[in-house]
PDB file of N, CA and C in Angstrom:
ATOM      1  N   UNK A   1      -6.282 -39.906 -34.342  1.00  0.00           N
ATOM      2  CA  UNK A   1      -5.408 -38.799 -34.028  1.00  0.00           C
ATOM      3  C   UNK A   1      -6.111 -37.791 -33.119  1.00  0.00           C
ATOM      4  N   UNK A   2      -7.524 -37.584 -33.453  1.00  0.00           N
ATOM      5  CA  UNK A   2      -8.123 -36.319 -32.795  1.00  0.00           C
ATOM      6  C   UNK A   2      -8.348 -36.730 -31.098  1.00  0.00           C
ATOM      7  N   UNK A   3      -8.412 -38.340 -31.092  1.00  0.00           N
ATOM      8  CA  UNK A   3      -8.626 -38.821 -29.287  1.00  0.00           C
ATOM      9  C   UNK A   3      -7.436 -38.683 -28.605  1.00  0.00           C
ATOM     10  N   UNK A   4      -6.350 -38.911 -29.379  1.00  0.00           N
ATOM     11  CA  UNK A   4      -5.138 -38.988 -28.672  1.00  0.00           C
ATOM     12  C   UNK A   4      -4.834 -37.343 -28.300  1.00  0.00           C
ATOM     13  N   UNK A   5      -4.986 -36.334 -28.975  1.00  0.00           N
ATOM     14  CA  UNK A   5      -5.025 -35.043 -28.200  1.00  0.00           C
ATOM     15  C   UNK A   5      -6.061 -34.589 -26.993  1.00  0.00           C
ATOM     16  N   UNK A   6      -7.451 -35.159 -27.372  1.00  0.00           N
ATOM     17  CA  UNK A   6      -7.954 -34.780 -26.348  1.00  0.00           C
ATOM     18  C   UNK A   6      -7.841 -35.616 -25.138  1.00  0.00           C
ATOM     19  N   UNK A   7      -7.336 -36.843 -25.090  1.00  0.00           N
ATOM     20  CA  UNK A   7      -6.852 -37.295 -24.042  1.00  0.00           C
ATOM     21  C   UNK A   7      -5.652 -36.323 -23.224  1.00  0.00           C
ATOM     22  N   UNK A   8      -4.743 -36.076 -24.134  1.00  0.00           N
ATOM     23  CA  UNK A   8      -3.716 -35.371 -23.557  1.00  0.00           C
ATOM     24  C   UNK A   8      -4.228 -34.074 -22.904  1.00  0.00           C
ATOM     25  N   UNK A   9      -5.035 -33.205 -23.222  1.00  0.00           N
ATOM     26  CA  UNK A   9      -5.791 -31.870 -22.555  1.00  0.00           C
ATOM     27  C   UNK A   9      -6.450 -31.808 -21.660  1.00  0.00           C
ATOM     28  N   UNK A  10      -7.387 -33.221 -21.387  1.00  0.00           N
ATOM     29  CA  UNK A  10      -8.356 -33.165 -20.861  1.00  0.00           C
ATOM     30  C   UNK A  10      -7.403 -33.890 -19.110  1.00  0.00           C
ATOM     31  N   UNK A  11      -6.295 -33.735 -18.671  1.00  0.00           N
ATOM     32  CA  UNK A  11      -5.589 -34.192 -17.495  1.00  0.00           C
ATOM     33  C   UNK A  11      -4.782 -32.506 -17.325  1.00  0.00           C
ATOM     34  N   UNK A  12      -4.492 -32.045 -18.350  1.00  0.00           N
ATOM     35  CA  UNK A  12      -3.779 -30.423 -17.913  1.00  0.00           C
ATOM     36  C   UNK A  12      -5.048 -29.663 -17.599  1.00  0.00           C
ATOM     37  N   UNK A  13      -6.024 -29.517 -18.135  1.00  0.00           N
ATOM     38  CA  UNK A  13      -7.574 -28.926 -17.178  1.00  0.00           C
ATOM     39  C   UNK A  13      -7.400 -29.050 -16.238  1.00  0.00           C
ATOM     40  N   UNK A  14      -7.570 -30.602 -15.852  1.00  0.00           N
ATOM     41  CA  UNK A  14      -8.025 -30.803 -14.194  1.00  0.00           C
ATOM     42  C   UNK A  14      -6.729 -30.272 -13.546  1.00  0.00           C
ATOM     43  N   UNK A  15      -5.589 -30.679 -13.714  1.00  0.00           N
ATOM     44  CA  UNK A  15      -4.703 -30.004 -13.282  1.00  0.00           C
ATOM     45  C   UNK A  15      -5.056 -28.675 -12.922  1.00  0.00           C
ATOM     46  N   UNK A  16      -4.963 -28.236 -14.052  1.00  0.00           N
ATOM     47  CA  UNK A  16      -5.182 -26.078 -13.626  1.00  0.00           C
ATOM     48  C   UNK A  16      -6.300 -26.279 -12.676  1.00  0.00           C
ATOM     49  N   UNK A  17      -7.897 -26.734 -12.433  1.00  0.00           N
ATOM     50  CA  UNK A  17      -8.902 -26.360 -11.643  1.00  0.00           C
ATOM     51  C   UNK A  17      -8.278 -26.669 -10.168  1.00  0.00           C
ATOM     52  N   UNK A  18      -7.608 -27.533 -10.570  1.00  0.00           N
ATOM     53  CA  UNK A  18      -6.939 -27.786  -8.568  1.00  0.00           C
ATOM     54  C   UNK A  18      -6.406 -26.878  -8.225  1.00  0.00           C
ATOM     55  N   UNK A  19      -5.207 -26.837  -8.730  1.00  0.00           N
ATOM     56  CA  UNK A  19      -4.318 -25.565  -8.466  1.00  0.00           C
ATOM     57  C   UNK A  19      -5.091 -24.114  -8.306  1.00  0.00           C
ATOM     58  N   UNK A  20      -5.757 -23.587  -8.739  1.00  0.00           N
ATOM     59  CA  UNK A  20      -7.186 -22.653  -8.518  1.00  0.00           C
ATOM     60  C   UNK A  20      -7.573 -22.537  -7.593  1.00  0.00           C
ATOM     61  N   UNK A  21      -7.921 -24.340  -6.996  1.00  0.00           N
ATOM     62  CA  UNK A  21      -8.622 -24.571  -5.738  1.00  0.00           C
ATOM     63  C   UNK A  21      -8.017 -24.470  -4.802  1.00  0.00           C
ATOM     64  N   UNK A  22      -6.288 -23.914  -4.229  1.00  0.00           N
ATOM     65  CA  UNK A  22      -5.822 -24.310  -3.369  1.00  0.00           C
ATOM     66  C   UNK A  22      -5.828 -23.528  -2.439  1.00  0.00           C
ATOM     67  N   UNK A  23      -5.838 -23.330  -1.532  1.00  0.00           N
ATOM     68  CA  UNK A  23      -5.890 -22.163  -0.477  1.00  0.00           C
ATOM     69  C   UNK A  23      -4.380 -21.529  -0.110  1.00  0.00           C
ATOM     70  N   UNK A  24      -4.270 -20.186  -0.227  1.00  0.00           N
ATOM     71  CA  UNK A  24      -3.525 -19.618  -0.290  1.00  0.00           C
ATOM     72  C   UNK A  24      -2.533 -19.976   1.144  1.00  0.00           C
ATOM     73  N   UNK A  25      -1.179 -19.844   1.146  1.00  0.00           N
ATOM     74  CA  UNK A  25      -0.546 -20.293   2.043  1.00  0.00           C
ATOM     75  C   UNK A  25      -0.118 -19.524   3.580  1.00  0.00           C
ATOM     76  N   UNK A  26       0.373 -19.438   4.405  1.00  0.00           N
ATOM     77  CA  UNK A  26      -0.346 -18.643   6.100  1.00  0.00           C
ATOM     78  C   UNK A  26       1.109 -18.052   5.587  1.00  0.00           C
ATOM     79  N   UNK A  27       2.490 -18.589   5.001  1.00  0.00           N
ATOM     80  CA  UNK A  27       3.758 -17.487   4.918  1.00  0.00           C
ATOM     81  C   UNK A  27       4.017 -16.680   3.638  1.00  0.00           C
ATOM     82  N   UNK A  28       2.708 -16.674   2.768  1.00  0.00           N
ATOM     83  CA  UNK A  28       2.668 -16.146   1.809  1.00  0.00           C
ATOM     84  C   UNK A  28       3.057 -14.403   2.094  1.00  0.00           C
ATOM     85  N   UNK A  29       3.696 -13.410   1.531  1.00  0.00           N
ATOM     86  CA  UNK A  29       3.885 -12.104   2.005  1.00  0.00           C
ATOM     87  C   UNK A  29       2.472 -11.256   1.010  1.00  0.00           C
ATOM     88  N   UNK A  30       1.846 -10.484   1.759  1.00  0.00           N
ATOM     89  CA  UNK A  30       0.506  -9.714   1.282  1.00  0.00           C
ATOM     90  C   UNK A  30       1.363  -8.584   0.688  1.00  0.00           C
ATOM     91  N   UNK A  31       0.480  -8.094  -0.106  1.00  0.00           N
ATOM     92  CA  UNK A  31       0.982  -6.833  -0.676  1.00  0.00           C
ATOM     93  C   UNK A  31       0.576  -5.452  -0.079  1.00  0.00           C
ATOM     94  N   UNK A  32       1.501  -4.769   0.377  1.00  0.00           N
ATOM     95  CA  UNK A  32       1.342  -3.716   1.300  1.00  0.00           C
ATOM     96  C   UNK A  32       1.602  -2.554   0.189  1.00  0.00           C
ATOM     97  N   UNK A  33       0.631  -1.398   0.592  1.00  0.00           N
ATOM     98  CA  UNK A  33       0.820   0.160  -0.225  1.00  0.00           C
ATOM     99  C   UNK A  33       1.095   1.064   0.806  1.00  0.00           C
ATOM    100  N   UNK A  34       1.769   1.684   0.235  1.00  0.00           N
ATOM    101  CA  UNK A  34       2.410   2.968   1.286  1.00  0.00           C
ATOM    102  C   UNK A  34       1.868   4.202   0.788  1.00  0.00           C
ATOM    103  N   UNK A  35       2.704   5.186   0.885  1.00  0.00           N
ATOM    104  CA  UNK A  35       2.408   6.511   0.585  1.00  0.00           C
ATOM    105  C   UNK A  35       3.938   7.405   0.591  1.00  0.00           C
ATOM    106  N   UNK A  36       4.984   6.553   0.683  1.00  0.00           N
ATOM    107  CA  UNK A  36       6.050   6.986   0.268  1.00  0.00           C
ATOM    108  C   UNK A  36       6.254   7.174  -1.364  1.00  0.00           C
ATOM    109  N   UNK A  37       7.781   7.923  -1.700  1.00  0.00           N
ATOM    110  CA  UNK A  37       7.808   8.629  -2.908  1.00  0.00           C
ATOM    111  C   UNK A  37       9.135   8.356  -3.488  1.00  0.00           C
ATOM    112  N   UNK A  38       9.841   7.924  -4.454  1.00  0.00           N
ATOM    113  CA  UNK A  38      11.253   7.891  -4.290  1.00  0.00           C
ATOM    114  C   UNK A  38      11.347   8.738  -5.705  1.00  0.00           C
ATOM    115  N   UNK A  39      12.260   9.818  -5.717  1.00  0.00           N
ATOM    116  CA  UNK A  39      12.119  10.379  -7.180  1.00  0.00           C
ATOM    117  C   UNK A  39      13.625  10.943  -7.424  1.00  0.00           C
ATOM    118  N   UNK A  40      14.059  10.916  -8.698  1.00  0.00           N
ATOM    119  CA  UNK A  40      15.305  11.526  -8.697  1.00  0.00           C
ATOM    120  C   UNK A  40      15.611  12.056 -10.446  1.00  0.00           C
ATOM    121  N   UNK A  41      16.924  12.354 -10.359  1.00  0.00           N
ATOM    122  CA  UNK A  41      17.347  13.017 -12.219  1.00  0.00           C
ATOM    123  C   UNK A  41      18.197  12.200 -12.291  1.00  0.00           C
ATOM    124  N   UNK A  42      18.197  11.306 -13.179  1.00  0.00           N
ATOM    125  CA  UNK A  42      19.606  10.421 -14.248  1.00  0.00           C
ATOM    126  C   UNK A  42      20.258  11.446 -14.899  1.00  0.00           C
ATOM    127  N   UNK A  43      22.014  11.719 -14.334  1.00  0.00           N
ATOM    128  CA  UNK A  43      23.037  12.680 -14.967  1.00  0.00           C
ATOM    129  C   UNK A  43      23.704  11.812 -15.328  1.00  0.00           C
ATOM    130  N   UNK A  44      24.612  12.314 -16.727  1.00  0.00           N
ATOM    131  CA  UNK A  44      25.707  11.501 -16.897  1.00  0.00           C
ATOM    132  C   UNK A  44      26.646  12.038 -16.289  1.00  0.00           C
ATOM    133  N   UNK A  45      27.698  11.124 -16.527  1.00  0.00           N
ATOM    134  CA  UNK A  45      29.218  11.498 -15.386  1.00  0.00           C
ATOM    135  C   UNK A  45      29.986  12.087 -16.275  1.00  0.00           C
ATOM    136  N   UNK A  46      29.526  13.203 -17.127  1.00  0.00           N
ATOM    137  CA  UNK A  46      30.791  13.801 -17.950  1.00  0.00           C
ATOM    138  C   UNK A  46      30.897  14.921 -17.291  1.00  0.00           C
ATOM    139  N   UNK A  47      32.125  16.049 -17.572  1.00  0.00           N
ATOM    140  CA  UNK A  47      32.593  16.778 -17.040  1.00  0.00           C
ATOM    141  C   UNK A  47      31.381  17.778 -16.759  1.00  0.00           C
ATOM    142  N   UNK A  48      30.647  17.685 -17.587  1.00  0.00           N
ATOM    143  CA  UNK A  48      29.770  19.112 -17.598  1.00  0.00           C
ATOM    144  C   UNK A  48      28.149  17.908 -17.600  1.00  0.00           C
ATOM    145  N   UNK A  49      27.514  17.718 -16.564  1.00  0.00           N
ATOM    146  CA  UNK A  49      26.855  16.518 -16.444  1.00  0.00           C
ATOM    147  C   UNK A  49      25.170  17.450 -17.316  1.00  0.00           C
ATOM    148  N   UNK A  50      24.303  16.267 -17.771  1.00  0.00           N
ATOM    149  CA  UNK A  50      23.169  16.908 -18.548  1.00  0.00           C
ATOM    150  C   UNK A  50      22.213  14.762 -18.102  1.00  0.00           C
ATOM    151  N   UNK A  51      21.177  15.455 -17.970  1.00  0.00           N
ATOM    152  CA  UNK A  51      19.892  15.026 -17.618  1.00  0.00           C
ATOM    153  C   UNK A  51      19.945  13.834 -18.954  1.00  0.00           C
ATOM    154  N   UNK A  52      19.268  12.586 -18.250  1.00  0.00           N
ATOM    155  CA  UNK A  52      19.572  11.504 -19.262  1.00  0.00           C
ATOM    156  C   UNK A  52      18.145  10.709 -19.632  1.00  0.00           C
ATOM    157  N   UNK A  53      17.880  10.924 -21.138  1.00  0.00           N
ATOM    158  CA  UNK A  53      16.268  10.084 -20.765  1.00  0.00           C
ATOM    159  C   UNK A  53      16.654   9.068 -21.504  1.00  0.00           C
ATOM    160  N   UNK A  54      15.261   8.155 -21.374  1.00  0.00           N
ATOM    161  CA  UNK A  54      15.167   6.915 -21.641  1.00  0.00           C
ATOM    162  C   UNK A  54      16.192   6.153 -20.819  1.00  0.00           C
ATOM    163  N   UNK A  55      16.362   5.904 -19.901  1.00  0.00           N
ATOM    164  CA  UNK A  55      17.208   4.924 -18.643  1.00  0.00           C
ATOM    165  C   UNK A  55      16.114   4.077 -18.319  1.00  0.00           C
ATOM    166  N   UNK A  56      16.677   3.242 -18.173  1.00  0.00           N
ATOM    167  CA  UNK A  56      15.803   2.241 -17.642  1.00  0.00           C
ATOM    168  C   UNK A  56      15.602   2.196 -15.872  1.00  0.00           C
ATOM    169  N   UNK A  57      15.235   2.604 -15.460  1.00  0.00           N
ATOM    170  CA  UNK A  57      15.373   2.805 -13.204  1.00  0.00           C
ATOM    171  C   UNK A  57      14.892   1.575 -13.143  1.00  0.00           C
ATOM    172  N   UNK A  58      15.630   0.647 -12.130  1.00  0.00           N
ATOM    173  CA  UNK A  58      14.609  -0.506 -11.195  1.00  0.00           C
ATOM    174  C   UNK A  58      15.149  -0.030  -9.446  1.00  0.00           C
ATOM    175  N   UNK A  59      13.878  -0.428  -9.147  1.00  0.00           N
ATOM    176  CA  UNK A  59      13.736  -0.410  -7.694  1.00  0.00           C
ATOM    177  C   UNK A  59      13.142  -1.538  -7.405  1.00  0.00           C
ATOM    178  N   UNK A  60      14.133  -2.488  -6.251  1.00  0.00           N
ATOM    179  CA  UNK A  60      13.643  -3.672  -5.757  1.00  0.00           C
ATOM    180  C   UNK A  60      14.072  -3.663  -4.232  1.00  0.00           C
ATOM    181  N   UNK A  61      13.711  -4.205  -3.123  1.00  0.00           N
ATOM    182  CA  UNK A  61      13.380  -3.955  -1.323  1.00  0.00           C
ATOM    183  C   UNK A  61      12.760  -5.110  -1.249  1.00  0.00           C
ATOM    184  N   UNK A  62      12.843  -5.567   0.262  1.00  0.00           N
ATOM    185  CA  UNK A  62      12.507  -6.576   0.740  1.00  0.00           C
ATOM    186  C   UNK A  62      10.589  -6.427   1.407  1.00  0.00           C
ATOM    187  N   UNK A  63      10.573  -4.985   0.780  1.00  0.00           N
ATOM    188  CA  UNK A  63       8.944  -4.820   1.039  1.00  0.00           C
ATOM    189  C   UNK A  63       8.095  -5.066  -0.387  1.00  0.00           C
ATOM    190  N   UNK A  64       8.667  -5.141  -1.387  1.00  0.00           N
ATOM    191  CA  UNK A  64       8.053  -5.250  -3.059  1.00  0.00           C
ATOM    192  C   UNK A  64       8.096  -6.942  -2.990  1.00  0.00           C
ATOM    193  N   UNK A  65       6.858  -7.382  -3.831  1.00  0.00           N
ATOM    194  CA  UNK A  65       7.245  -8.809  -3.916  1.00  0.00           C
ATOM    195  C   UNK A  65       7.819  -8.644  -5.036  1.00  0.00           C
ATOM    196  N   UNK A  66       7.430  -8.253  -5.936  1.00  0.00           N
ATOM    197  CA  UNK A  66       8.400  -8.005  -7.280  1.00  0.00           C
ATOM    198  C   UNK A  66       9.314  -6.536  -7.989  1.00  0.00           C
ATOM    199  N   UNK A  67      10.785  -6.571  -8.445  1.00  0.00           N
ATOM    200  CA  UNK A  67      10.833  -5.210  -8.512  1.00  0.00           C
ATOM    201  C   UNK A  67      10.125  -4.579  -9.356  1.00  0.00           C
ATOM    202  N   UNK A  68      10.295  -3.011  -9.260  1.00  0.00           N
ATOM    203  CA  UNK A  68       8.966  -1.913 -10.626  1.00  0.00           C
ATOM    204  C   UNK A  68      10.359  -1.529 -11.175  1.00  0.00           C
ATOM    205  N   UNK A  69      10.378  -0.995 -12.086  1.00  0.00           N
ATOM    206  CA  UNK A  69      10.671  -0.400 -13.012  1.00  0.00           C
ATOM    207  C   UNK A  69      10.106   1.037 -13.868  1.00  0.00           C
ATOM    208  N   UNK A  70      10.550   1.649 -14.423  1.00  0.00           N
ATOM    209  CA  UNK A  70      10.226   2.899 -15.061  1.00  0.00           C
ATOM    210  C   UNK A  70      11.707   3.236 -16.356  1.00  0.00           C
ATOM    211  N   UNK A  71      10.997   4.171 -17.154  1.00  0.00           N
ATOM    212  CA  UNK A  71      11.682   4.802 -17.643  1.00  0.00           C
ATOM    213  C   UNK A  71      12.158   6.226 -17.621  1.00  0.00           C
ATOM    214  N   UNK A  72      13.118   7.000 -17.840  1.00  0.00           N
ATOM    215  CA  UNK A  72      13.125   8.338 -17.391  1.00  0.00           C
ATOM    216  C   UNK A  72      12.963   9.284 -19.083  1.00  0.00           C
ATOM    217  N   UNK A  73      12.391  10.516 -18.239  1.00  0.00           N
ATOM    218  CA  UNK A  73      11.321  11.598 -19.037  1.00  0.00           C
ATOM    219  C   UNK A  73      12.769  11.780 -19.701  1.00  0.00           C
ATOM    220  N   UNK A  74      12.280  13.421 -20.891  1.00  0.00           N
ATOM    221  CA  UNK A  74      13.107  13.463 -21.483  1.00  0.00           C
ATOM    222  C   UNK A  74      14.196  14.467 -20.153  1.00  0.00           C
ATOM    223  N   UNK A  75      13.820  14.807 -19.214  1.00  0.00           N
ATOM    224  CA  UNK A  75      14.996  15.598 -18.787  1.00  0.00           C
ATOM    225  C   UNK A  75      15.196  14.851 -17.694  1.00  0.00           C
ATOM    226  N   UNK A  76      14.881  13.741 -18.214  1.00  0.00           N
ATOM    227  CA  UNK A  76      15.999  12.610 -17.208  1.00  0.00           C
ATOM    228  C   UNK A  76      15.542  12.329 -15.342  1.00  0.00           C
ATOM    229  N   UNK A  77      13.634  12.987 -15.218  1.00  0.00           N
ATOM    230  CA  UNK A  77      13.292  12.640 -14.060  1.00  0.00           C
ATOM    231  C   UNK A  77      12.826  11.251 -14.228  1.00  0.00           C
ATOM    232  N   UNK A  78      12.392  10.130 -12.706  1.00  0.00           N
ATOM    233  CA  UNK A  78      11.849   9.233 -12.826  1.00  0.00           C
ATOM    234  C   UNK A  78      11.440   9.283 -11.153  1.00  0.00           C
ATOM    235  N   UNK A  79       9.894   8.418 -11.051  1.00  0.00           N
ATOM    236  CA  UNK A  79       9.666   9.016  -9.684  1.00  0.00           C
ATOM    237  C   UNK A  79       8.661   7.000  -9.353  1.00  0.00           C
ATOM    238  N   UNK A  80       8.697   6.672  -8.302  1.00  0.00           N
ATOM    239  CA  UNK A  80       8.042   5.560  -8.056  1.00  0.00           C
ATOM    240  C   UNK A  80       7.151   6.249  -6.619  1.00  0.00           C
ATOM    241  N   UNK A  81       5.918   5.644  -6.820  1.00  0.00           N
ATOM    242  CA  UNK A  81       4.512   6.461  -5.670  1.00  0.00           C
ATOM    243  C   UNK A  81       4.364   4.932  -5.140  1.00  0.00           C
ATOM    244  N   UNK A  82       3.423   5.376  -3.933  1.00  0.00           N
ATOM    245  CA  UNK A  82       2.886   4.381  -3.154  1.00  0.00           C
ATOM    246  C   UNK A  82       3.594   3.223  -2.705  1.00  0.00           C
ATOM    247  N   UNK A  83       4.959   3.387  -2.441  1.00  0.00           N
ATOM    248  CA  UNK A  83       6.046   2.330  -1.471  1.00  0.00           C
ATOM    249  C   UNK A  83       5.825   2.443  -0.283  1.00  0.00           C
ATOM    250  N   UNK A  84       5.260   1.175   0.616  1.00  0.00           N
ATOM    251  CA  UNK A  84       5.664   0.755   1.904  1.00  0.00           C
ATOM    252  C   UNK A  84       6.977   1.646   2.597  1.00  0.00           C
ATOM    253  N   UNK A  85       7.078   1.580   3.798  1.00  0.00           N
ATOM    254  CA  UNK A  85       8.099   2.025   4.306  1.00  0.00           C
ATOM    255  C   UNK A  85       9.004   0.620   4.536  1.00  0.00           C
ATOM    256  N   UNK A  86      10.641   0.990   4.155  1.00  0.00           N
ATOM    257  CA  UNK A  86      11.445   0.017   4.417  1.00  0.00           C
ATOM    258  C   UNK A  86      12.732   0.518   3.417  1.00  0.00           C
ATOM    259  N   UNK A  87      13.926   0.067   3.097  1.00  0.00           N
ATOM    260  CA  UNK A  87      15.196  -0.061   2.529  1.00  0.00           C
ATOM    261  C   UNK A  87      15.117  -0.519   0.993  1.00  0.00           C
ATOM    262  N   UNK A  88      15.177   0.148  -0.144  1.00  0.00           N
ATOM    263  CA  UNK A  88      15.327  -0.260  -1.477  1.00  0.00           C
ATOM    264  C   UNK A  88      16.959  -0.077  -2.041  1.00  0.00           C
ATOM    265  N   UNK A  89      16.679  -0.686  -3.176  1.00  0.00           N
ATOM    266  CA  UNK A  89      17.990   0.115  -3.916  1.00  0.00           C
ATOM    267  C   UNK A  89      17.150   0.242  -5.289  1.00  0.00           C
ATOM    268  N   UNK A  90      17.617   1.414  -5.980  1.00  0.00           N
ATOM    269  CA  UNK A  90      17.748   1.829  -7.087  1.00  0.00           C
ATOM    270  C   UNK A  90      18.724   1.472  -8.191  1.00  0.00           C
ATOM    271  N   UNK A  91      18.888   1.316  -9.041  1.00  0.00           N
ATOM    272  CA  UNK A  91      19.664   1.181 -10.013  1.00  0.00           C
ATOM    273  C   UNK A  91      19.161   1.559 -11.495  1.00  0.00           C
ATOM    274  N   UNK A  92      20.225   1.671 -12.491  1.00  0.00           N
ATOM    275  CA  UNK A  92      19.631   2.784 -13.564  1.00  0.00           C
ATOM    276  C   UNK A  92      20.580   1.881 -14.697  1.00  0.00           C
ATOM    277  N   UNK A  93      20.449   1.611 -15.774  1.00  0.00           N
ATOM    278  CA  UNK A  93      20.851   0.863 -16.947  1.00  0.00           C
ATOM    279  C   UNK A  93      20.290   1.556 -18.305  1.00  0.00           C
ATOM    280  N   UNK A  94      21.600   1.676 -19.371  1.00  0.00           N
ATOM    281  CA  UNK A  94      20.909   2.768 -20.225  1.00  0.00           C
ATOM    282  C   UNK A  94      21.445   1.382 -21.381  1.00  0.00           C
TER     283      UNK A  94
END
């Protein structure tokens, strides 16, 4: 019983060390930092509007390889630092 597992492990190793070994690809996108700022207040839409925390904010753009996320303070600010310059959207989910 104990050969038949290490047979099975000892081919997912070599696997992973290749993949390790591979050289990164020429259309891969690099990760760029900016010095832009995007910051705003989550209101609700009631008649008499009040600052909303705990929202969930995502911000995703064709300059992020992946989107960020945040949560908002208790008076409902949320702020994302160091974005590239380029076109995002925001969106907010409570």
């Amino acid at each position: 019983m104990t050969k038949s597992i290490l047979a099975l492990l000892f081919p997912v190793m070599l696997l992973s060390v290749d993949a390790a070994a591979q050289q990164p690809r020429d259309n891969q996108r690099r990760v760029s930092s900016g010095t832009a700022t995007i910051t705003g207040v989550v209101m609700s839409a009631e008649s008499q509007p009040r600052p909303l925390r705990r929202v969930r904010v995502r911000i995703s753009g064709t300059e992020l390889e992946i989107s960020q996320s945040t949560i908002t303070t208790d008076d409902g600010r949320f702020a994302f630092d160091s974005l590239p310059a380029g076109r995002y959207t925001v969106s907010a989910v409570r």
